[in-house]
N, C-alpha and C. Protein backbone atom coordinates (compact mmCIF):
# COMPACT_ATOMS: atom_id res chain seq x y z
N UNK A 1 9.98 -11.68 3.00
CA UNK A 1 8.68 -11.83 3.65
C UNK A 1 8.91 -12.53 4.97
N UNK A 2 8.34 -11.71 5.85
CA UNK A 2 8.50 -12.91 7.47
C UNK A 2 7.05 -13.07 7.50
N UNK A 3 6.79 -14.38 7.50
CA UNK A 3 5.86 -15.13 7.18
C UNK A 3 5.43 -16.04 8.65
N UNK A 4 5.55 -15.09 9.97
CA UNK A 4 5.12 -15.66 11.03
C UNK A 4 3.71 -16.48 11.54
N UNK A 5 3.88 -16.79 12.42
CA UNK A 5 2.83 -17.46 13.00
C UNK A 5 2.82 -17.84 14.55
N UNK A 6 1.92 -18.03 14.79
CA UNK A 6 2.03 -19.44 16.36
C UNK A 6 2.75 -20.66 16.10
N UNK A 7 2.72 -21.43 14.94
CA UNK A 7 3.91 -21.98 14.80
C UNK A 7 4.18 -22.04 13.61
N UNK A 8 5.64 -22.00 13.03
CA UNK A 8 5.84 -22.32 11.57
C UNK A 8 5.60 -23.03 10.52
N UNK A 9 4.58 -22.50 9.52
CA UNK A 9 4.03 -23.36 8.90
C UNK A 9 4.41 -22.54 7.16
N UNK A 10 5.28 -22.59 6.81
CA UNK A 10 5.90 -21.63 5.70
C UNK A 10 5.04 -22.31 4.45
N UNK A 11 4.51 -23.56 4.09
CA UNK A 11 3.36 -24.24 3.23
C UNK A 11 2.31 -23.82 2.96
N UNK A 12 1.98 -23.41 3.99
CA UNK A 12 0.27 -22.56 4.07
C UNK A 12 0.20 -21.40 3.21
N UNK A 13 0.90 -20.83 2.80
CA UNK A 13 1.23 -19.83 2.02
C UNK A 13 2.28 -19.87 0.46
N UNK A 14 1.36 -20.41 -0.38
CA UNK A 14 2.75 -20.73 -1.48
C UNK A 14 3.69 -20.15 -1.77
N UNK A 15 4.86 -19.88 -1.68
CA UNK A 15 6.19 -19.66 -2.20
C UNK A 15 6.56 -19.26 -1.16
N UNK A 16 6.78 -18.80 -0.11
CA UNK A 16 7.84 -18.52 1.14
C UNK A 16 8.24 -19.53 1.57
N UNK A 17 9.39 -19.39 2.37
CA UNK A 17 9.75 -20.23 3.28
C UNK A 17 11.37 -20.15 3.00
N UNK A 18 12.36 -20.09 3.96
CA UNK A 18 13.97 -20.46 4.20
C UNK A 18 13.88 -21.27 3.01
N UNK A 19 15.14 -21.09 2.06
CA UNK A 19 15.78 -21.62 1.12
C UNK A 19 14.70 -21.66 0.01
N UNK A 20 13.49 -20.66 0.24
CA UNK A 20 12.49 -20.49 -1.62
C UNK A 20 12.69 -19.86 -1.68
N UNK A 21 11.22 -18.96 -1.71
CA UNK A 21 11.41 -17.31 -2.47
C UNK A 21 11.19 -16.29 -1.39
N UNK A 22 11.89 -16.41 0.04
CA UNK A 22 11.48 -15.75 0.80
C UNK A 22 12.41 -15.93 1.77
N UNK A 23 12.85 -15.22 3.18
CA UNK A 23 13.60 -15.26 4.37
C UNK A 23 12.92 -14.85 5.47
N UNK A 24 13.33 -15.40 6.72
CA UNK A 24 12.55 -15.55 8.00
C UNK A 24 13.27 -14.91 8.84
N UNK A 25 12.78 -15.00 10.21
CA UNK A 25 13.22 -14.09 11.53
C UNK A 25 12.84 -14.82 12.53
N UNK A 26 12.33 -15.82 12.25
CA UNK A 26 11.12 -16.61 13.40
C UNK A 26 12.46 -17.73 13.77
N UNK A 27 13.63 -18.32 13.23
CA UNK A 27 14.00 -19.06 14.58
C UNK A 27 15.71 -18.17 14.31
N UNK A 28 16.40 -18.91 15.24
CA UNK A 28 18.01 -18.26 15.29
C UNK A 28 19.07 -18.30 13.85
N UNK A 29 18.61 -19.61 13.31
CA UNK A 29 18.48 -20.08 12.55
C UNK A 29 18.51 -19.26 11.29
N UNK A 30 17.20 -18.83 11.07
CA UNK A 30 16.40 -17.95 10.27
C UNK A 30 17.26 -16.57 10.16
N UNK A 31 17.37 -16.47 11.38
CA UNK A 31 17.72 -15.01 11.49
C UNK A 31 19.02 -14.47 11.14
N UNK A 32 20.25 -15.45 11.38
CA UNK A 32 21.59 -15.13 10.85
C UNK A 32 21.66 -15.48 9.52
N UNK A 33 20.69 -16.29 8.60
CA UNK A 33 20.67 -16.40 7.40
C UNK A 33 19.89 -15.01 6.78
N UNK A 34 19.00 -14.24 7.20
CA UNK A 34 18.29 -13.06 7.16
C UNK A 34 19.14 -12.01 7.32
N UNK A 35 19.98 -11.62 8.02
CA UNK A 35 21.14 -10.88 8.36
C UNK A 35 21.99 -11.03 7.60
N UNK A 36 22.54 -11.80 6.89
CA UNK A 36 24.00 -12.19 6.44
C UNK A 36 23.24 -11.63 5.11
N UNK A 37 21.83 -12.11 4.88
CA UNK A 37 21.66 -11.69 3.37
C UNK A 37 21.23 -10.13 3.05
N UNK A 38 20.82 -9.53 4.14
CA UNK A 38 21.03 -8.26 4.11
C UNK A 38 21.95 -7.48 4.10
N UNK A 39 22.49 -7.74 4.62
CA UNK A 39 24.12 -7.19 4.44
C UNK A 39 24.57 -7.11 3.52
N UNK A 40 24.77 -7.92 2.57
CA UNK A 40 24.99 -8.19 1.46
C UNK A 40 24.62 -7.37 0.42
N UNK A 41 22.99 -7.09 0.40
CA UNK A 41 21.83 -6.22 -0.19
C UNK A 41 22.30 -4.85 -0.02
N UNK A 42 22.34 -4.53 1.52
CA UNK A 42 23.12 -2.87 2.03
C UNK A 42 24.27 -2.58 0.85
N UNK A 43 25.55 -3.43 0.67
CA UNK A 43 26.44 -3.52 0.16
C UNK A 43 25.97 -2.88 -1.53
N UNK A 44 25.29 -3.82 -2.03
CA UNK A 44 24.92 -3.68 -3.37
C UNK A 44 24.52 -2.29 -3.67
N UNK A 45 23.39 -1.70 -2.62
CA UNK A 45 22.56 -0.50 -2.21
C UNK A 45 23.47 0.56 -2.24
N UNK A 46 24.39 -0.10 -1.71
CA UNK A 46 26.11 1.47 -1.34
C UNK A 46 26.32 1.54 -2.69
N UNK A 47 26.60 0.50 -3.77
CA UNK A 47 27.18 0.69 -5.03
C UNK A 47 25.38 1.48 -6.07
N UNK A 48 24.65 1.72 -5.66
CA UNK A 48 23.21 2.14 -6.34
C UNK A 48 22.33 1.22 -7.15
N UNK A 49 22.65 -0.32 -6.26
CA UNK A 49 21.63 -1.32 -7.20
C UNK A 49 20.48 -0.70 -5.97
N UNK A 50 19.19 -0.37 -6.55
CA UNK A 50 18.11 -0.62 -5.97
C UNK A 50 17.38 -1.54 -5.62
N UNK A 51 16.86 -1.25 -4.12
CA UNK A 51 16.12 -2.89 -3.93
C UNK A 51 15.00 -2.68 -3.63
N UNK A 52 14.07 -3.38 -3.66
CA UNK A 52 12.72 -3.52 -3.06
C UNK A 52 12.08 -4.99 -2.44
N UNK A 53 12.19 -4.45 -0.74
CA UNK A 53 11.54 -5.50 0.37
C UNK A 53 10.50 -5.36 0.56
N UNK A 54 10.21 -6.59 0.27
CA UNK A 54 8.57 -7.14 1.03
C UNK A 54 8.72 -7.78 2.56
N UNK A 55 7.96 -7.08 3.63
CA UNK A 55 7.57 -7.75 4.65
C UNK A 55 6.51 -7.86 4.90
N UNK A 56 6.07 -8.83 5.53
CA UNK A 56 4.91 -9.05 6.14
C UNK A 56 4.49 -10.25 6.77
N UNK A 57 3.20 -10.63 6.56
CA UNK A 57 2.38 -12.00 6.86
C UNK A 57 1.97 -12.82 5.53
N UNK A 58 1.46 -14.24 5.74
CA UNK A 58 1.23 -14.94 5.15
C UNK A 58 -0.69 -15.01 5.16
N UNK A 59 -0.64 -16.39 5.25
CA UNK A 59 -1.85 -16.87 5.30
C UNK A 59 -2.72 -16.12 6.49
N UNK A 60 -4.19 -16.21 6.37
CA UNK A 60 -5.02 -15.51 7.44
C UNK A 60 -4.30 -16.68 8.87
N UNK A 61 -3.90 -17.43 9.06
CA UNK A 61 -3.38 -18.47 10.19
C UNK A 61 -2.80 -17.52 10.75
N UNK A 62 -1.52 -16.93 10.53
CA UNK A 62 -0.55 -16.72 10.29
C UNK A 62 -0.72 -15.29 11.20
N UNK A 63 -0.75 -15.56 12.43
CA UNK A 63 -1.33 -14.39 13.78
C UNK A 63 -0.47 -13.44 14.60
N UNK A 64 0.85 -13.49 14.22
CA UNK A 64 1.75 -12.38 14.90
C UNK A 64 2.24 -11.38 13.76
N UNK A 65 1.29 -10.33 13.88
CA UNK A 65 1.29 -9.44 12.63
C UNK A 65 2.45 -8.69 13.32
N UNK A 66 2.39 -8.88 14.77
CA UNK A 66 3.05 -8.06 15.34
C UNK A 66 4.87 -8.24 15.15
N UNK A 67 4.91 -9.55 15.04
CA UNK A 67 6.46 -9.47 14.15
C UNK A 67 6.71 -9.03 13.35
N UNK A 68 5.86 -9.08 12.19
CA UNK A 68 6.10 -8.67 10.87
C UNK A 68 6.24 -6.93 11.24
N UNK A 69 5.29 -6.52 11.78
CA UNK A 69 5.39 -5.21 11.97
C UNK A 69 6.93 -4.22 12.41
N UNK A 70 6.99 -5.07 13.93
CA UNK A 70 8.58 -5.08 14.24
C UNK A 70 9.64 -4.86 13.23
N UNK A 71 9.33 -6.41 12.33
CA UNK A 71 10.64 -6.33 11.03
C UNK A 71 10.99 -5.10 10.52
N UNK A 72 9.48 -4.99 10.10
CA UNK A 72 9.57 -3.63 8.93
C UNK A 72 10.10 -2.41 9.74
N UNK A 73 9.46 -2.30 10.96
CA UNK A 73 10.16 -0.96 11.90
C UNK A 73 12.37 -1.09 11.76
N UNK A 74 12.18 -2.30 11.96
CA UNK A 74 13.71 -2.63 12.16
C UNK A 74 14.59 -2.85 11.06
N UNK A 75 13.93 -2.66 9.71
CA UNK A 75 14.38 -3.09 8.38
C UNK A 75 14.71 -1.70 7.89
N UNK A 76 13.66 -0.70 8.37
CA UNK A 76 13.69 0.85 8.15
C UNK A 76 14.91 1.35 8.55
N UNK A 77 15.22 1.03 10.11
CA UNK A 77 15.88 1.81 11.04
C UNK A 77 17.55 1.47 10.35
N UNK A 78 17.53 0.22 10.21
CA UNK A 78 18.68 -0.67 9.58
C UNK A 78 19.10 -0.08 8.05
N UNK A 79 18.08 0.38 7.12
CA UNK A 79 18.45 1.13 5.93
C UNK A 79 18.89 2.14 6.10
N UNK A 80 18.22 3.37 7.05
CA UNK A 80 18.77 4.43 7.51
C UNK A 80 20.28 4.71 8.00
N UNK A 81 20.20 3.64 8.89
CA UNK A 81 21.70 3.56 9.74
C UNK A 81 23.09 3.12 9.23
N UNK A 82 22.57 2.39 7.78
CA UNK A 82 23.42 2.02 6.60
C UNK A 82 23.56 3.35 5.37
N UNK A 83 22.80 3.99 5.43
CA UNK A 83 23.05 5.26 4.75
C UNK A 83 22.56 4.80 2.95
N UNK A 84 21.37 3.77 2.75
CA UNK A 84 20.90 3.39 1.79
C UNK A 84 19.43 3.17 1.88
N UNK A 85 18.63 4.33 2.58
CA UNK A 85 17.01 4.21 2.57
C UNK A 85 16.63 4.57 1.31
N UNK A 86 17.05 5.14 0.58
CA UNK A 86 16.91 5.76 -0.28
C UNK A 86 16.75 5.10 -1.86
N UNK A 87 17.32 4.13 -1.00
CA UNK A 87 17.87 3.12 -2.59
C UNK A 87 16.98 1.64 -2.38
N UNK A 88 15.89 2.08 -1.36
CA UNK A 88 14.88 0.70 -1.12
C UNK A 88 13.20 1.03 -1.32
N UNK A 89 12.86 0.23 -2.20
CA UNK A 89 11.45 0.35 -1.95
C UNK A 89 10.75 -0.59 -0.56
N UNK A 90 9.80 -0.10 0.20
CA UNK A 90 9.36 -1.16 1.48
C UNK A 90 8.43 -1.44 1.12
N UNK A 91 8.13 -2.86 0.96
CA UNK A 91 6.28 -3.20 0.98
C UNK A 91 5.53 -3.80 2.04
N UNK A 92 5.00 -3.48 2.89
CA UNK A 92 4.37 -3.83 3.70
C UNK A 92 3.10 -4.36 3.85
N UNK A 93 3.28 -6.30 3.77
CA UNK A 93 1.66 -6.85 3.57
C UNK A 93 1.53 -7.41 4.87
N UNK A 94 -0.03 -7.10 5.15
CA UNK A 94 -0.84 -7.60 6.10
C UNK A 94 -1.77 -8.98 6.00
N UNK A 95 -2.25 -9.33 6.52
CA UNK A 95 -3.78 -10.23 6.50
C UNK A 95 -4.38 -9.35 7.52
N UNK A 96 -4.10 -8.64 8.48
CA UNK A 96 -4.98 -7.75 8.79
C UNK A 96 -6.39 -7.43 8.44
N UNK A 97 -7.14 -7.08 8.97
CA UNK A 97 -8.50 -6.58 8.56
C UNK A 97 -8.26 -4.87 8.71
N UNK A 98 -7.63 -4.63 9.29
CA UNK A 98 -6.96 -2.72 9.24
C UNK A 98 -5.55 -2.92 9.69
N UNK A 99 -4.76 -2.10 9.15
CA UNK A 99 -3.70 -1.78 9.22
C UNK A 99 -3.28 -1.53 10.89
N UNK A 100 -2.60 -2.25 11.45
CA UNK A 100 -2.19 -1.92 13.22
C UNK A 100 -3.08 -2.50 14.07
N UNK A 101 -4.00 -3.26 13.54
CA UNK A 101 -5.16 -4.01 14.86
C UNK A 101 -4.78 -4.55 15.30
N UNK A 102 -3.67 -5.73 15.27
CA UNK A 102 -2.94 -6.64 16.16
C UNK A 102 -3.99 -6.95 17.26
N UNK A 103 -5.30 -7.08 16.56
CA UNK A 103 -6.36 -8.02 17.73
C UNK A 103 -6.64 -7.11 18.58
N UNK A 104 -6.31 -5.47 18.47
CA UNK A 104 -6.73 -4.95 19.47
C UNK A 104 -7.23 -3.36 19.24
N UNK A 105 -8.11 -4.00 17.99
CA UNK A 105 -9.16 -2.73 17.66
C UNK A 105 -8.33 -1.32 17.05
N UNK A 106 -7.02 -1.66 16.03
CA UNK A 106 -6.55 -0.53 15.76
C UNK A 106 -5.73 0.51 16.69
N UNK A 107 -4.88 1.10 16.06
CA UNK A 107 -4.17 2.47 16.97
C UNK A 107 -4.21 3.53 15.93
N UNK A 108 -4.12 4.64 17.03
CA UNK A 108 -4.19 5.97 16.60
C UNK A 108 -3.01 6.58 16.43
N UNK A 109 -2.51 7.30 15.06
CA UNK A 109 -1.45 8.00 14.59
C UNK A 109 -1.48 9.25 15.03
N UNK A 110 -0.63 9.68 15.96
CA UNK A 110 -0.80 11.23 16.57
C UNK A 110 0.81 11.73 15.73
N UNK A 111 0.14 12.65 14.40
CA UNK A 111 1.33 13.39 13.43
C UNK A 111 0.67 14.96 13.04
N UNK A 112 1.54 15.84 12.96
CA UNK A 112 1.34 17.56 12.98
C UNK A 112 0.03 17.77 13.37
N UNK A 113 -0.44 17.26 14.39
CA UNK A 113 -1.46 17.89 15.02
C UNK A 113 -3.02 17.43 14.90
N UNK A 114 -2.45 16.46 13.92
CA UNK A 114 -4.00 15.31 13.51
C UNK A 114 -4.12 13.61 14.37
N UNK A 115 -4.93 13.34 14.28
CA UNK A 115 -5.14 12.01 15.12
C UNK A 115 -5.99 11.30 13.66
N UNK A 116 -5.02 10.26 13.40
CA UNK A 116 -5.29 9.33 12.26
C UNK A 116 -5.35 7.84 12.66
N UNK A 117 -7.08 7.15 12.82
CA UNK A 117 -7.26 6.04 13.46
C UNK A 117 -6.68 5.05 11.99
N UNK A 118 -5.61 3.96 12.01
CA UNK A 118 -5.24 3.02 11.52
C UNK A 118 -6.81 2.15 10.98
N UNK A 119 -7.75 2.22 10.97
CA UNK A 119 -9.06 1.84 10.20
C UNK A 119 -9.37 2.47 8.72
């Protein structure tokens, strides 16, 4: 879970936080401990343990959906490029009020020829 914010407040939200039940992206810190443990996961994934990641947000505080979003784009691209998408479930939680508003009224999915508003 990346459990961002304006500033880090991993409490506000019970059980996340570096060294509980959860891993971060939010400082340098965070991030080579987030990396090292993925890697690891990829590894397992090559031998056919299945995994399933949760990313997202925390508490309604908790206002850069837009990281979390990032992650998950980059968590995808990273399973793919490891040759183990296959062997991951993704969960993707919001506090959102619609899926992609990032404060700015939703975006539109342009796929085979349909326009699908994120509301």
């Amino acid at each position: 879970m990346n459990a961002t914010g304006p500033k880090l407040n991993f409490g506000v939200t019970e059980g996340p936080g570096p060294g509980k039940n959860s891993f971060s992206a939010c400082t340098a810190d965070h991030a080579e401990e987030t990396a090292k443990t993925l890697l690891a996961l990829v590894e397992r994934m090559k031998r056919g343990d299945r995994k399933r990641f949760v990313v997202g947000t925390g508490h309604g505080s908790c206002t850069c959906e837009r990281a979390a979003f990032e992650y998950v784009v980059n968590l995808e691209f990273e399973l793919r490029n490891h040759g183990v998408r296959d062997e991951a479930d993704i969960l993707f939680v919001t506090n959102e009020y619609e899926l992609g508003d990032f404060g700015v009224d939703g975006v539109h999915i342009r796929s085979g020829g349909y326009v699908t508003p994120t509301e």
